[in-house]
C-alpha atoms as a PDB file:
ATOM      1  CA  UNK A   1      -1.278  -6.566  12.423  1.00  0.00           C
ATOM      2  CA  UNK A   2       1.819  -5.153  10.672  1.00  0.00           C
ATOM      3  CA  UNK A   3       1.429  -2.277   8.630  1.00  0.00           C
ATOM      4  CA  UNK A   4       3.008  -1.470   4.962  1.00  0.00           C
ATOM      5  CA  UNK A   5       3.221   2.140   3.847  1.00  0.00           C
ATOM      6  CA  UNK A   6       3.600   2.286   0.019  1.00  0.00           C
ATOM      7  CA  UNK A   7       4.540   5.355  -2.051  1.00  0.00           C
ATOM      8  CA  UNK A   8       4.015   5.185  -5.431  1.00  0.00           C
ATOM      9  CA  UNK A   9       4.456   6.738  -9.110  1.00  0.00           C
ATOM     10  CA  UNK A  10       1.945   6.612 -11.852  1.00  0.00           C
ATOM     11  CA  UNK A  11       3.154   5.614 -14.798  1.00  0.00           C
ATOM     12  CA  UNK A  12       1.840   6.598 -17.618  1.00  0.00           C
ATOM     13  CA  UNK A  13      -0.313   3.737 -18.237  1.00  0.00           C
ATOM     14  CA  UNK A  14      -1.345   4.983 -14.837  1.00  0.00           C
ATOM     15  CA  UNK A  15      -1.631   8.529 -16.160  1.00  0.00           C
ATOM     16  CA  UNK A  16      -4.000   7.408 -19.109  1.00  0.00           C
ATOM     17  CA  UNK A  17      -5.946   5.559 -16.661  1.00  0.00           C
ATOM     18  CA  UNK A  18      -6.906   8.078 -14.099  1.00  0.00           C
ATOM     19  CA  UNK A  19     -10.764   8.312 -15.036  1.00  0.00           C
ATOM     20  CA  UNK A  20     -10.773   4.719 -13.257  1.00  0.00           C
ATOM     21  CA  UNK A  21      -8.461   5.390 -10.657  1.00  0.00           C
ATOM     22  CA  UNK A  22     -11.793   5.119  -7.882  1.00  0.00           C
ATOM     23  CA  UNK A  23     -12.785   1.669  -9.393  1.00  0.00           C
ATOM     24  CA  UNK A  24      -8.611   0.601  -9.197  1.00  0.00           C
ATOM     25  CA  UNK A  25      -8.813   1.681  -5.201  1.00  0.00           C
ATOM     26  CA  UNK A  26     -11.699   0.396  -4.664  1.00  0.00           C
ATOM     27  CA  UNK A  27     -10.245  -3.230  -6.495  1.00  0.00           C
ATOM     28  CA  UNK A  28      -7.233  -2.854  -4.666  1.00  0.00           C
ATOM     29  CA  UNK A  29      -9.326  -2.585  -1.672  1.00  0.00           C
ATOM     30  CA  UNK A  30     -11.108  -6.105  -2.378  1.00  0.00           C
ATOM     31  CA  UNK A  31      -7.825  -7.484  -2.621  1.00  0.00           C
ATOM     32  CA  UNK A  32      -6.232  -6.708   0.631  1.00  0.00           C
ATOM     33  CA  UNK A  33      -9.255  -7.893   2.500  1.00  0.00           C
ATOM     34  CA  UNK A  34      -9.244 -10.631   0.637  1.00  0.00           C
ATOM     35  CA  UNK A  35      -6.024 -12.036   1.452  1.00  0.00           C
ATOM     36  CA  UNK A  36      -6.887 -10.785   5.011  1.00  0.00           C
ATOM     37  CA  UNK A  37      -6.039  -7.215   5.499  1.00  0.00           C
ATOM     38  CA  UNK A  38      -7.619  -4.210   5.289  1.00  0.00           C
ATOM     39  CA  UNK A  39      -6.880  -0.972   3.495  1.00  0.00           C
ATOM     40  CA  UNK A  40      -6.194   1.951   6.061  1.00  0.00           C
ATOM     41  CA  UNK A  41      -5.930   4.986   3.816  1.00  0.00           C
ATOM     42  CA  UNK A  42      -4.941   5.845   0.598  1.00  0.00           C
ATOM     43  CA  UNK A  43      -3.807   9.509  -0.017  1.00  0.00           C
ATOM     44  CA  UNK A  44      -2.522  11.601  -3.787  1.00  0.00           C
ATOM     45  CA  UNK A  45       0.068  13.362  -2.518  1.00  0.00           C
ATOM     46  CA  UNK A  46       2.214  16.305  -3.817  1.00  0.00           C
ATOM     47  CA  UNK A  47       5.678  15.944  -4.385  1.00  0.00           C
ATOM     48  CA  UNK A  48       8.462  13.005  -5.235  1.00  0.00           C
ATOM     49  CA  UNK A  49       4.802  10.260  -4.636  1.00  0.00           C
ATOM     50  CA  UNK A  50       1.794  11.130  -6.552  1.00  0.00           C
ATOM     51  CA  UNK A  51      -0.309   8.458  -4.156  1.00  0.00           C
ATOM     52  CA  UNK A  52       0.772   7.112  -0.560  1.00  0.00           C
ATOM     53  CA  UNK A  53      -1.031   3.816   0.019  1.00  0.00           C
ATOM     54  CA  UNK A  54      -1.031   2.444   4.077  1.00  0.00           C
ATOM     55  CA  UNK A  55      -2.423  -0.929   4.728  1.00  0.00           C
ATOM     56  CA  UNK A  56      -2.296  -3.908   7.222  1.00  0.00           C
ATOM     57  CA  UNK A  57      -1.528  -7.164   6.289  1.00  0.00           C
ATOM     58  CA  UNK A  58      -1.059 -10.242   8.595  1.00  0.00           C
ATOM     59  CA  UNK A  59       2.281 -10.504   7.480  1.00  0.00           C
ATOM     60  CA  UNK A  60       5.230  -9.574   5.128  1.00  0.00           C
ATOM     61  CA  UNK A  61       4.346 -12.716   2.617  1.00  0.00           C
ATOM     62  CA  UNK A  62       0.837 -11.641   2.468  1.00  0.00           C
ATOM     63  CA  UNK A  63       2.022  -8.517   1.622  1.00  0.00           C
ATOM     64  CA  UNK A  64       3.960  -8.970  -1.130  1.00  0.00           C
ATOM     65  CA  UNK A  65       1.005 -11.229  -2.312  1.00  0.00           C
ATOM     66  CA  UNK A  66      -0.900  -8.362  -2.284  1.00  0.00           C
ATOM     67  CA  UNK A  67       1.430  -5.852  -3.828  1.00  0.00           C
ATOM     68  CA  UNK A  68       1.781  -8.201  -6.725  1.00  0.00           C
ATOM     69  CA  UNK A  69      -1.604  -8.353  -7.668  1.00  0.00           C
ATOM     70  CA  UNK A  70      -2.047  -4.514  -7.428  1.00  0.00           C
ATOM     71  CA  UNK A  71       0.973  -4.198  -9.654  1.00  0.00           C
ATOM     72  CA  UNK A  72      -0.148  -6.003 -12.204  1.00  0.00           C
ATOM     73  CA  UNK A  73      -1.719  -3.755 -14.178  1.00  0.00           C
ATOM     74  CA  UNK A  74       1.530  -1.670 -14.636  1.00  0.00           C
ATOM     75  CA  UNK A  75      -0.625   1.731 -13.380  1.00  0.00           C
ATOM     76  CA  UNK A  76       2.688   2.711 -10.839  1.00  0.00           C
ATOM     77  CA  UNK A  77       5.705   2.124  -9.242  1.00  0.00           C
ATOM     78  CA  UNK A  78       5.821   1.526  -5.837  1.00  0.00           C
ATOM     79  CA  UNK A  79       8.496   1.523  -2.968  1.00  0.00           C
ATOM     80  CA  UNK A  80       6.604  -0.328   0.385  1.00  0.00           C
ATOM     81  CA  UNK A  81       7.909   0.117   3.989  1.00  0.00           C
ATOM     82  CA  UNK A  82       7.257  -2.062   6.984  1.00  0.00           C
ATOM     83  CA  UNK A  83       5.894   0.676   9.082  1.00  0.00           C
ATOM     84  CA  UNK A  84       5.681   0.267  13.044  1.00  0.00           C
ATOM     85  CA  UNK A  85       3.573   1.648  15.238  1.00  0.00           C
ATOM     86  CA  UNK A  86       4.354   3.891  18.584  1.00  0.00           C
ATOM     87  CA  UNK A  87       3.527   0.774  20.496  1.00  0.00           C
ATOM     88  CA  UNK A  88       5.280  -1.403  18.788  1.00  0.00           C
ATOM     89  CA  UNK A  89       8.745   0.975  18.267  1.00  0.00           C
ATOM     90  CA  UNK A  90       8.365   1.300  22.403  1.00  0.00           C
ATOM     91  CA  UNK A  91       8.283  -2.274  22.706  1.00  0.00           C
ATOM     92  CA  UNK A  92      11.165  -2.807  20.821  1.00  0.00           C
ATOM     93  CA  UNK A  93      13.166   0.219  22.486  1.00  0.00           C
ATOM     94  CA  UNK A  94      12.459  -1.631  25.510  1.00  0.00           C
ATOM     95  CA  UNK A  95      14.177  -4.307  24.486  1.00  0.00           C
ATOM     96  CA  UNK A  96      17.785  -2.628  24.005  1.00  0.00           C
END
């Protein structure tokens, strides 16, 4: 299943709202397996991101599904990356 790396900036909605940021991960956790992924870690970071975000999702439409909903509440702004795996990047290597 592909996987989606996003790095993201609280706003300051987001800011204002960090006493509930476990109940927002844990929402945006319901969501993705919802539409049929599943949330692989989420990490505050230090540095340009204040959160990285990595789930799978069975593909990029579902994925954007489910970045929509999470941004919906205005909390950040995110910049998501198809990420690929070793096995997959080999794969493709072979392929050249």
């Amino acid at each position: 299943m592909p996987h989606y790396i996003s790095l993201m900036r609280w706003t300051s909605q987001g800011l204002a709202g960090l006493p509930g940021w476990r109940e927002r991960v844990e929402e945006g956790e319901r969501t993705i397996s919802e539409a049929g992924g599943q949330l692989v870690g989420v990490y505050v970071t230090l540095g340009r991101y204040d959160v990285v975000e990595i789930f799978e999702a069975p593909d990029d439409e579902i994925a954007v599904e489910i970045l929509m909903k999470l941004q919906r509440y205005g909390a950040e702004h995110t910049e998501t990356l198809r990420g690929f795996t070793r096995e997959e990047a080999e794969e493709i290597v072979k392929r050249l």
